[in-house]
N, C-alpha and C. Protein backbone atom coordinates (compact mmCIF):
# COMPACT_ATOMS: atom_id res chain seq x y z
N UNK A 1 4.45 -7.35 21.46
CA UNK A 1 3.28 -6.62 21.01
C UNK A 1 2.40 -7.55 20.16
N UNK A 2 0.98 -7.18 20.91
CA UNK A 2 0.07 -8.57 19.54
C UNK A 2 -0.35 -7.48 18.44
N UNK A 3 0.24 -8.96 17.19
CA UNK A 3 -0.44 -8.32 16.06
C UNK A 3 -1.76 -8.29 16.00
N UNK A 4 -2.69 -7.59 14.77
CA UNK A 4 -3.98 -7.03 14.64
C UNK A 4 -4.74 -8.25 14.64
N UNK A 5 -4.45 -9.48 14.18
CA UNK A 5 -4.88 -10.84 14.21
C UNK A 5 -4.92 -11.15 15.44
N UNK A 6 -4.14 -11.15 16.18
CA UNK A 6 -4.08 -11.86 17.52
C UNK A 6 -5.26 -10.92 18.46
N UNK A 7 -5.10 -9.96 18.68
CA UNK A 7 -6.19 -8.66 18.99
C UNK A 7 -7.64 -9.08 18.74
N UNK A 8 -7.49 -9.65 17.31
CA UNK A 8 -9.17 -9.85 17.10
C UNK A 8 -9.47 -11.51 18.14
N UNK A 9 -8.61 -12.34 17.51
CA UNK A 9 -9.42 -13.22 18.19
C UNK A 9 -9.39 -13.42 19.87
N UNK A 10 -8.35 -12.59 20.39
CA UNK A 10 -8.41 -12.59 22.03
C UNK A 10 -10.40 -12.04 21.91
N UNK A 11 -10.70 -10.93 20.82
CA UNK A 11 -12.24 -10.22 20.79
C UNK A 11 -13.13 -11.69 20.85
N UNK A 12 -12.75 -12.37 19.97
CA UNK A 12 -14.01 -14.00 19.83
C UNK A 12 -13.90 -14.75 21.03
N UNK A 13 -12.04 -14.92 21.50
CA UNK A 13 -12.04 -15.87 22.62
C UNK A 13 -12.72 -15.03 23.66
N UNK A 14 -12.92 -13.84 24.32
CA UNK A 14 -13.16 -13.20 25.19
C UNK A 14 -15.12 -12.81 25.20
N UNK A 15 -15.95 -13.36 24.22
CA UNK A 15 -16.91 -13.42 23.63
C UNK A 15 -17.15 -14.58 23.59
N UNK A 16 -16.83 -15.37 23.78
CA UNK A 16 -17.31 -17.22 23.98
C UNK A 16 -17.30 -17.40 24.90
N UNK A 17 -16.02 -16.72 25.91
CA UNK A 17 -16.41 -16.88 27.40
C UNK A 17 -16.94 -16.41 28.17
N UNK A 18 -17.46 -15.69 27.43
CA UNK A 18 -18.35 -14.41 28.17
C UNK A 18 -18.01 -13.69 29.14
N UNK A 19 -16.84 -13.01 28.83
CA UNK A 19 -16.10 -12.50 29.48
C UNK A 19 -16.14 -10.91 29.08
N UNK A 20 -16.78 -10.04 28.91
CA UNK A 20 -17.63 -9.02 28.22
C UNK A 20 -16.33 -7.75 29.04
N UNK A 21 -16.02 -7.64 30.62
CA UNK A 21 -14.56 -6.67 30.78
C UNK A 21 -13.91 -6.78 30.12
N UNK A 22 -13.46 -8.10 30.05
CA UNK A 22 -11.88 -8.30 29.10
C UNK A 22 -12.40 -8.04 27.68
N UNK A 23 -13.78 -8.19 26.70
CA UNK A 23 -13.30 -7.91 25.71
C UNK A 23 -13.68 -6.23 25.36
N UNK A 24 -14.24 -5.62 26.89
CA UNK A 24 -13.97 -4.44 26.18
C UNK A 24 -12.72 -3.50 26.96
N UNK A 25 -11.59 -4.75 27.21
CA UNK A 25 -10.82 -3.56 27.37
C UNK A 25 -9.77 -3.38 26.39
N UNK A 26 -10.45 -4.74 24.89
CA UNK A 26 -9.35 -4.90 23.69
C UNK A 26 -10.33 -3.51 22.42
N UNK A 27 -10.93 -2.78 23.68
CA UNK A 27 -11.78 -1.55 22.44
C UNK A 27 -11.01 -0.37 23.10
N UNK A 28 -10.60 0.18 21.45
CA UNK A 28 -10.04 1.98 22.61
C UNK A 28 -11.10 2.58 22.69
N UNK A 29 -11.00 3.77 23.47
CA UNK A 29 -12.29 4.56 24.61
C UNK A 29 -12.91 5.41 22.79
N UNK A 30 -12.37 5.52 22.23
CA UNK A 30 -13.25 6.07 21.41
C UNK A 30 -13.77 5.60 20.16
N UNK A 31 -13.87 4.53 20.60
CA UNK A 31 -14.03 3.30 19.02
C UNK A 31 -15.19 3.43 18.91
N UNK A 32 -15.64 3.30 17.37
CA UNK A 32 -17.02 3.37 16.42
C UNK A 32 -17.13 1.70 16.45
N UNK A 33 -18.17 1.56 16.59
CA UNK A 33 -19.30 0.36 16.27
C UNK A 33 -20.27 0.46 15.94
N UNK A 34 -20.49 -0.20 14.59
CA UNK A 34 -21.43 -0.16 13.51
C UNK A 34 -21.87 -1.32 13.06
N UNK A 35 -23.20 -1.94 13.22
CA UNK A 35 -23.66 -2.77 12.93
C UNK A 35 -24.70 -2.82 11.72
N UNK A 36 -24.64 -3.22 10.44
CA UNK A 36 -25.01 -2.88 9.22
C UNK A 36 -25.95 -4.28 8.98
N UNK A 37 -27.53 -3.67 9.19
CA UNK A 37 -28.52 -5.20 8.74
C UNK A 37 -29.76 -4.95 8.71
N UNK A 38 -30.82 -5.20 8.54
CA UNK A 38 -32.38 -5.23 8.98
C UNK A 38 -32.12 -3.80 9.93
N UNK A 39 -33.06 -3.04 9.43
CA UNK A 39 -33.91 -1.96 10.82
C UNK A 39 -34.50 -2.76 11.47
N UNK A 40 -35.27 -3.65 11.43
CA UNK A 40 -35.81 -4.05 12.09
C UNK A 40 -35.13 -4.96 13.76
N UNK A 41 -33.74 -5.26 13.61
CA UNK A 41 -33.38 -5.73 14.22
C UNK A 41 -32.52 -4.57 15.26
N UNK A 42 -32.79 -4.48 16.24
CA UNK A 42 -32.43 -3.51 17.43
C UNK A 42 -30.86 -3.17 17.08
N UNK A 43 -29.86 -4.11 17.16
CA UNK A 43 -28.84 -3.98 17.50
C UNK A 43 -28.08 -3.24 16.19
N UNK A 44 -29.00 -2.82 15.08
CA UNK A 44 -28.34 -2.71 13.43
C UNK A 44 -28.29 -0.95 13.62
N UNK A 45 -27.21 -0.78 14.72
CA UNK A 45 -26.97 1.22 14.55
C UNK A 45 -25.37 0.97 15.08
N UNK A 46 -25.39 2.04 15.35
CA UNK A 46 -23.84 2.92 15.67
C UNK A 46 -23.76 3.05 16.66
N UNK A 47 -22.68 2.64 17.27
CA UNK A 47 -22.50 2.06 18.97
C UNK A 47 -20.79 3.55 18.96
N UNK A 48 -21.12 3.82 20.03
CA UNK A 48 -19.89 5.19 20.04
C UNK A 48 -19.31 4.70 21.92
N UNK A 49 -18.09 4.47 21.19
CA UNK A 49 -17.34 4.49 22.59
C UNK A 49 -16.95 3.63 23.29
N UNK A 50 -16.38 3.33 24.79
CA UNK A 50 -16.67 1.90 25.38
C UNK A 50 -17.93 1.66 26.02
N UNK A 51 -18.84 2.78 26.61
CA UNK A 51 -19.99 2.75 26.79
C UNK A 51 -20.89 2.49 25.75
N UNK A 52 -20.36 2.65 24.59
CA UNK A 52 -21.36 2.14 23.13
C UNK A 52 -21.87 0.60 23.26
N UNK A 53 -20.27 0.19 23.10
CA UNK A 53 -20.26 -0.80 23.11
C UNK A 53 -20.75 -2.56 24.08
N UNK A 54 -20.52 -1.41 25.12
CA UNK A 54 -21.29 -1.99 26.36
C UNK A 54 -22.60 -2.27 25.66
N UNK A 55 -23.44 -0.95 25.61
CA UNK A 55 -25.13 -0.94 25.23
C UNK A 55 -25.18 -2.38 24.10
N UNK A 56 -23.98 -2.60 23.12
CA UNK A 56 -24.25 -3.13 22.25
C UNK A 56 -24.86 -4.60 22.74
N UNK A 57 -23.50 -5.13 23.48
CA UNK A 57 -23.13 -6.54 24.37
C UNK A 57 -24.51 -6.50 25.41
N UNK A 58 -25.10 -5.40 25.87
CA UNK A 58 -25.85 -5.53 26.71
C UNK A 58 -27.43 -5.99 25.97
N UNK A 59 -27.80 -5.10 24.94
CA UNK A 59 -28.77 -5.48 24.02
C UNK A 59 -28.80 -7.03 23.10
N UNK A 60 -27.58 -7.01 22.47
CA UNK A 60 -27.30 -8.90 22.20
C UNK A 60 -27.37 -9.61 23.32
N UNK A 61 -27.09 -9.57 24.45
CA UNK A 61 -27.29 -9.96 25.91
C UNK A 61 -28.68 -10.54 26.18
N UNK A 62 -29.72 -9.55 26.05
CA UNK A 62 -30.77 -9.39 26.45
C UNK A 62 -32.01 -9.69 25.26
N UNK A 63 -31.38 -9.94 24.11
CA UNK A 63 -32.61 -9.97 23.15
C UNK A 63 -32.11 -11.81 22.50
N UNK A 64 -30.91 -12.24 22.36
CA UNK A 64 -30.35 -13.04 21.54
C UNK A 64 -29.82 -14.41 22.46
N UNK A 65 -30.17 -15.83 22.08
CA UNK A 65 -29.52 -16.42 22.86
C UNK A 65 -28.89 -17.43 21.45
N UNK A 66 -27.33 -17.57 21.74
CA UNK A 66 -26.74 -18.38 20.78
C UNK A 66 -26.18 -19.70 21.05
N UNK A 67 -26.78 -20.34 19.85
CA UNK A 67 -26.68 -21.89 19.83
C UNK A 67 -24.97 -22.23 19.23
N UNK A 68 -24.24 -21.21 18.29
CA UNK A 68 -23.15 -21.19 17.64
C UNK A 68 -22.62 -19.82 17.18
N UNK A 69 -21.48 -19.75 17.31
CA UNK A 69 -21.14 -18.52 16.89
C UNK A 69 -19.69 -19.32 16.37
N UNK A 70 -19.62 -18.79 15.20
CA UNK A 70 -18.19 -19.68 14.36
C UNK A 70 -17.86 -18.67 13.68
N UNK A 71 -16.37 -17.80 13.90
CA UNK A 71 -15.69 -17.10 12.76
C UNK A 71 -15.00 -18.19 11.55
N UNK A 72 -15.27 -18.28 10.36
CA UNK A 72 -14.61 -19.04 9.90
C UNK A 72 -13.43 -18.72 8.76
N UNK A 73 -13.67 -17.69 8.45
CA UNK A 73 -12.10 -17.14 7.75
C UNK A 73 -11.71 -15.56 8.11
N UNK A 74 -10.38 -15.85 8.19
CA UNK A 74 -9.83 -14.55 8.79
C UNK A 74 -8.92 -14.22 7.45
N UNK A 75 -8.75 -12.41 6.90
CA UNK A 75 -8.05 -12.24 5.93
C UNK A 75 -7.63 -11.04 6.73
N UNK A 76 -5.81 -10.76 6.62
CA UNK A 76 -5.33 -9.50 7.39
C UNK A 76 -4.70 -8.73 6.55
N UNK A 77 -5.13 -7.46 6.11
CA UNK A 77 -4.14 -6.53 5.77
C UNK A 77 -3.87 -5.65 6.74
N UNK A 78 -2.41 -6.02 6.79
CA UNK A 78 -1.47 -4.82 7.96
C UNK A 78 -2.74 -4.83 8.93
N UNK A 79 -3.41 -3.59 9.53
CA UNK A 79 -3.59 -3.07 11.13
C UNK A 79 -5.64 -3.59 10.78
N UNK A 80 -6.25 -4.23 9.79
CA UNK A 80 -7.19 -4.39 9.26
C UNK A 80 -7.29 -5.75 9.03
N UNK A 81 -8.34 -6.41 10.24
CA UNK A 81 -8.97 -8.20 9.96
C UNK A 81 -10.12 -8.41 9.63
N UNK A 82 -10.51 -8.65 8.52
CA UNK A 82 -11.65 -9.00 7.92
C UNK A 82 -12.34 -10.79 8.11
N UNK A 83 -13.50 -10.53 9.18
CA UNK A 83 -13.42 -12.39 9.22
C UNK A 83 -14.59 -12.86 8.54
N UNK A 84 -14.84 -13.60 8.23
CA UNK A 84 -16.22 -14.03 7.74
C UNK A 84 -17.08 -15.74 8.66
N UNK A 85 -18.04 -15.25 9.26
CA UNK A 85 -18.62 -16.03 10.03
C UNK A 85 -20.31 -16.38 9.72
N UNK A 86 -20.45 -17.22 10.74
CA UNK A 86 -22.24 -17.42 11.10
C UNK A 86 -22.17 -17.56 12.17
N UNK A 87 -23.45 -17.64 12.89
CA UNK A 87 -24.20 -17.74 14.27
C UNK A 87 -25.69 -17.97 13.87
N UNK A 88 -26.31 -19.17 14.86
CA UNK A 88 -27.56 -19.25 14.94
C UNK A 88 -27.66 -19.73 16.55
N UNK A 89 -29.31 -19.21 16.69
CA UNK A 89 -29.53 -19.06 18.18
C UNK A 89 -31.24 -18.58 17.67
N UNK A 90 -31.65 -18.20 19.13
CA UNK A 90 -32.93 -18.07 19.26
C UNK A 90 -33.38 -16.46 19.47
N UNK A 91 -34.51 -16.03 19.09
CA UNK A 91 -34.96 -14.91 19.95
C UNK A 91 -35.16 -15.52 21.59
N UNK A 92 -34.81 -14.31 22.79
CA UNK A 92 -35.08 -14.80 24.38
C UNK A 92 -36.67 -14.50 24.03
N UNK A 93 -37.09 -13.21 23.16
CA UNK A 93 -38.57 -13.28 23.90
C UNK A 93 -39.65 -14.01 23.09
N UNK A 94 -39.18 -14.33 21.93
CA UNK A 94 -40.48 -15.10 21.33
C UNK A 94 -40.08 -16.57 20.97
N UNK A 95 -38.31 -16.91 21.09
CA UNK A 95 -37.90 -18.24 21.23
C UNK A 95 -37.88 -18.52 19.62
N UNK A 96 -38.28 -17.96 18.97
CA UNK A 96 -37.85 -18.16 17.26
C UNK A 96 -36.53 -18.19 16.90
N UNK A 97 -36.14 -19.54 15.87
CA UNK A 97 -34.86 -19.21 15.63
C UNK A 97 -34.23 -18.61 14.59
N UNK A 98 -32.64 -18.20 14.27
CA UNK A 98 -32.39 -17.26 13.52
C UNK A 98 -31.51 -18.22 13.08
N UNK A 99 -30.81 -17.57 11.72
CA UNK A 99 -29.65 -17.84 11.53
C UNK A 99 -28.91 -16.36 11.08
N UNK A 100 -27.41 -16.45 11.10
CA UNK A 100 -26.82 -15.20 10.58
C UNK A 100 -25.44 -15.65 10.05
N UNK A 101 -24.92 -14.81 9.07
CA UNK A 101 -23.79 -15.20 7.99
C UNK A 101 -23.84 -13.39 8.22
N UNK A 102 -22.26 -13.48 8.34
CA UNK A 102 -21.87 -12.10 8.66
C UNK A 102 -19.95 -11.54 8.15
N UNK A 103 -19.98 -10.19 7.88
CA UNK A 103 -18.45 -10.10 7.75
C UNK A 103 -18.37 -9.15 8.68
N UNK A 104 -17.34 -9.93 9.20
CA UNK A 104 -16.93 -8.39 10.48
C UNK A 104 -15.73 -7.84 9.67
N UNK A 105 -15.61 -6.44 10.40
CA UNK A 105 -14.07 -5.73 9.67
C UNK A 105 -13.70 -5.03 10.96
N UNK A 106 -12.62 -5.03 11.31
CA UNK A 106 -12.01 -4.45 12.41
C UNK A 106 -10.55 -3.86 12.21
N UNK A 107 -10.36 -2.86 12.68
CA UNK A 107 -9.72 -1.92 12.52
C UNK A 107 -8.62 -1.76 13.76
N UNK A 108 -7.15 -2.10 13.92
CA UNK A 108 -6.71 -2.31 15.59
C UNK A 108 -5.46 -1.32 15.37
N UNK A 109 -5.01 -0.60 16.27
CA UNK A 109 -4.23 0.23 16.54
C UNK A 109 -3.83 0.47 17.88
N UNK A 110 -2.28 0.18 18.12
CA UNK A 110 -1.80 0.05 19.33
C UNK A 110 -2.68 -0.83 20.19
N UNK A 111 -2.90 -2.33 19.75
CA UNK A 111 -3.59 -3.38 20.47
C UNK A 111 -4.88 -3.32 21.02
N UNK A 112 -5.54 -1.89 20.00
CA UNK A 112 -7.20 -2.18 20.48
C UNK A 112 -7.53 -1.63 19.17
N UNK A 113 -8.69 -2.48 19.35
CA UNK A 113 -9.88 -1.79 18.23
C UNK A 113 -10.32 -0.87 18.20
N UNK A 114 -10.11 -0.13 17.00
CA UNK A 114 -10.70 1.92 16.94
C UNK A 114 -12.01 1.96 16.35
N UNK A 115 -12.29 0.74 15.29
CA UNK A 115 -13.48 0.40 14.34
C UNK A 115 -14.00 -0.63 14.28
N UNK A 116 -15.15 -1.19 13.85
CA UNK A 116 -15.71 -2.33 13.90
C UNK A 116 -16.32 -1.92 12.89
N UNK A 117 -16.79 -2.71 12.03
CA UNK A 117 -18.42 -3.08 10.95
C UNK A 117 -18.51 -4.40 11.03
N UNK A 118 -19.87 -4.35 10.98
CA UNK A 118 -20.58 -5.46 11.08
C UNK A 118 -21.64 -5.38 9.84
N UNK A 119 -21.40 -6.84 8.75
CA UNK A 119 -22.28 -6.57 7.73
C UNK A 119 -22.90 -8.18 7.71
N UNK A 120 -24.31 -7.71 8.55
CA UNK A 120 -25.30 -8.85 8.24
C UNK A 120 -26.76 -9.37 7.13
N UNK A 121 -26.44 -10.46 7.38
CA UNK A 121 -27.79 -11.25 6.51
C UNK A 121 -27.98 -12.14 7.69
N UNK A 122 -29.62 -12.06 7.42
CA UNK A 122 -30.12 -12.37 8.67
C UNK A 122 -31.23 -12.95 8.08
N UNK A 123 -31.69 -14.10 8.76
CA UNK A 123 -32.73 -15.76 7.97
C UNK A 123 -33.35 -15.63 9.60
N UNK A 124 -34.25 -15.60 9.48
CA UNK A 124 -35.49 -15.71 10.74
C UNK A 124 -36.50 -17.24 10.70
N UNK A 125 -36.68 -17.72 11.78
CA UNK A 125 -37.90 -19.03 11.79
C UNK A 125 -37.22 -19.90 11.01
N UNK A 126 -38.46 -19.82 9.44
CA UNK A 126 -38.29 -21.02 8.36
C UNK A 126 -37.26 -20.72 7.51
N UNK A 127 -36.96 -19.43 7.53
CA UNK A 127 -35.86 -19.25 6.44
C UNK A 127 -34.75 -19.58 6.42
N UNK A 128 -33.94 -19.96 5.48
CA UNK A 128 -33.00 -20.80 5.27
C UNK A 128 -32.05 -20.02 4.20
N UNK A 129 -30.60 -19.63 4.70
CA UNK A 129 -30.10 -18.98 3.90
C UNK A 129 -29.63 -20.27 2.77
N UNK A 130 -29.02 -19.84 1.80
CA UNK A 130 -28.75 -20.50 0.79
C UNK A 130 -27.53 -21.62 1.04
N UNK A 131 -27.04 -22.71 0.71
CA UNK A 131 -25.83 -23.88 1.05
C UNK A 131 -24.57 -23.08 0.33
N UNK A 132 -23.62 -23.20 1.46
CA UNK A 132 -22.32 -22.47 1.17
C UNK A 132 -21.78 -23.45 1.22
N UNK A 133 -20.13 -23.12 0.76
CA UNK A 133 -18.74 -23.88 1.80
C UNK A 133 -18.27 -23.11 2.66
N UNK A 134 -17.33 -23.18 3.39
CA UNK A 134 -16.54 -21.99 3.98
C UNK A 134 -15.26 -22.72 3.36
């Protein structure tokens, strides 16, 4: 049986390869997805279901093209992986670039995800989020 760790990142490896079946068949049929950031940015609502989630992958699909996507720390309590990442990439329709620094939280039970949050900060064009470490 994979632990809640292993679950998430089959979610990143299955998301790099763009392999969008396989990673939603690591979502159970009635999982919440919640993406927490800018109104202004399409994808920042509540995704319900595996059809939610689809819409989600299909809208990042269609609006977002990424130059990097890096989880860089993973913290697990029991059935709960908290990772902390960035991604930068372009808008497809106006070609502007972004950057994003994000915490995901995921929630896994019996080898799929029931929950997701997504809590973004989001740097558009010239903006430049502030110099971290990871």
């Amino acid at each position: 049986m994979a632990t809640a760790l292993e679950v998430v990142k089959q979610v990143y490896d299955r998301f790099a390869e763009g392999d969008l079946d396989g990673f939603l068949t690591l979502c159970s049929e009635d999982i919440e997805w919640v993406v927490n950031g800018p109104s202004a940015l399409e994808k920042c609502q509540a995704f319900h279901g595996i059809s939610g989630v689809r819409k989600f992958l299909e809208l990042l699909g269609n609006t977002w093209e990424f130059n990097s996507f890096k989880p860089q720390k993973f913290f697990v309590d029991d059935m709960t992986v908290i990772v902390l990442g960035e991604e930068t990439g372009a808008y497809k329709a106006s070609g502007k670039p972004f950057q994003n620094r994000w915490a995901h939280v995921f929630e896994v039970q019996e080898e799929r995800i029931v929950n997701f949050r997504e809590f973004l900060c989001h740097w558009m064009a010239e903006q430049q989020p502030p110099a971290m470490s990871w």
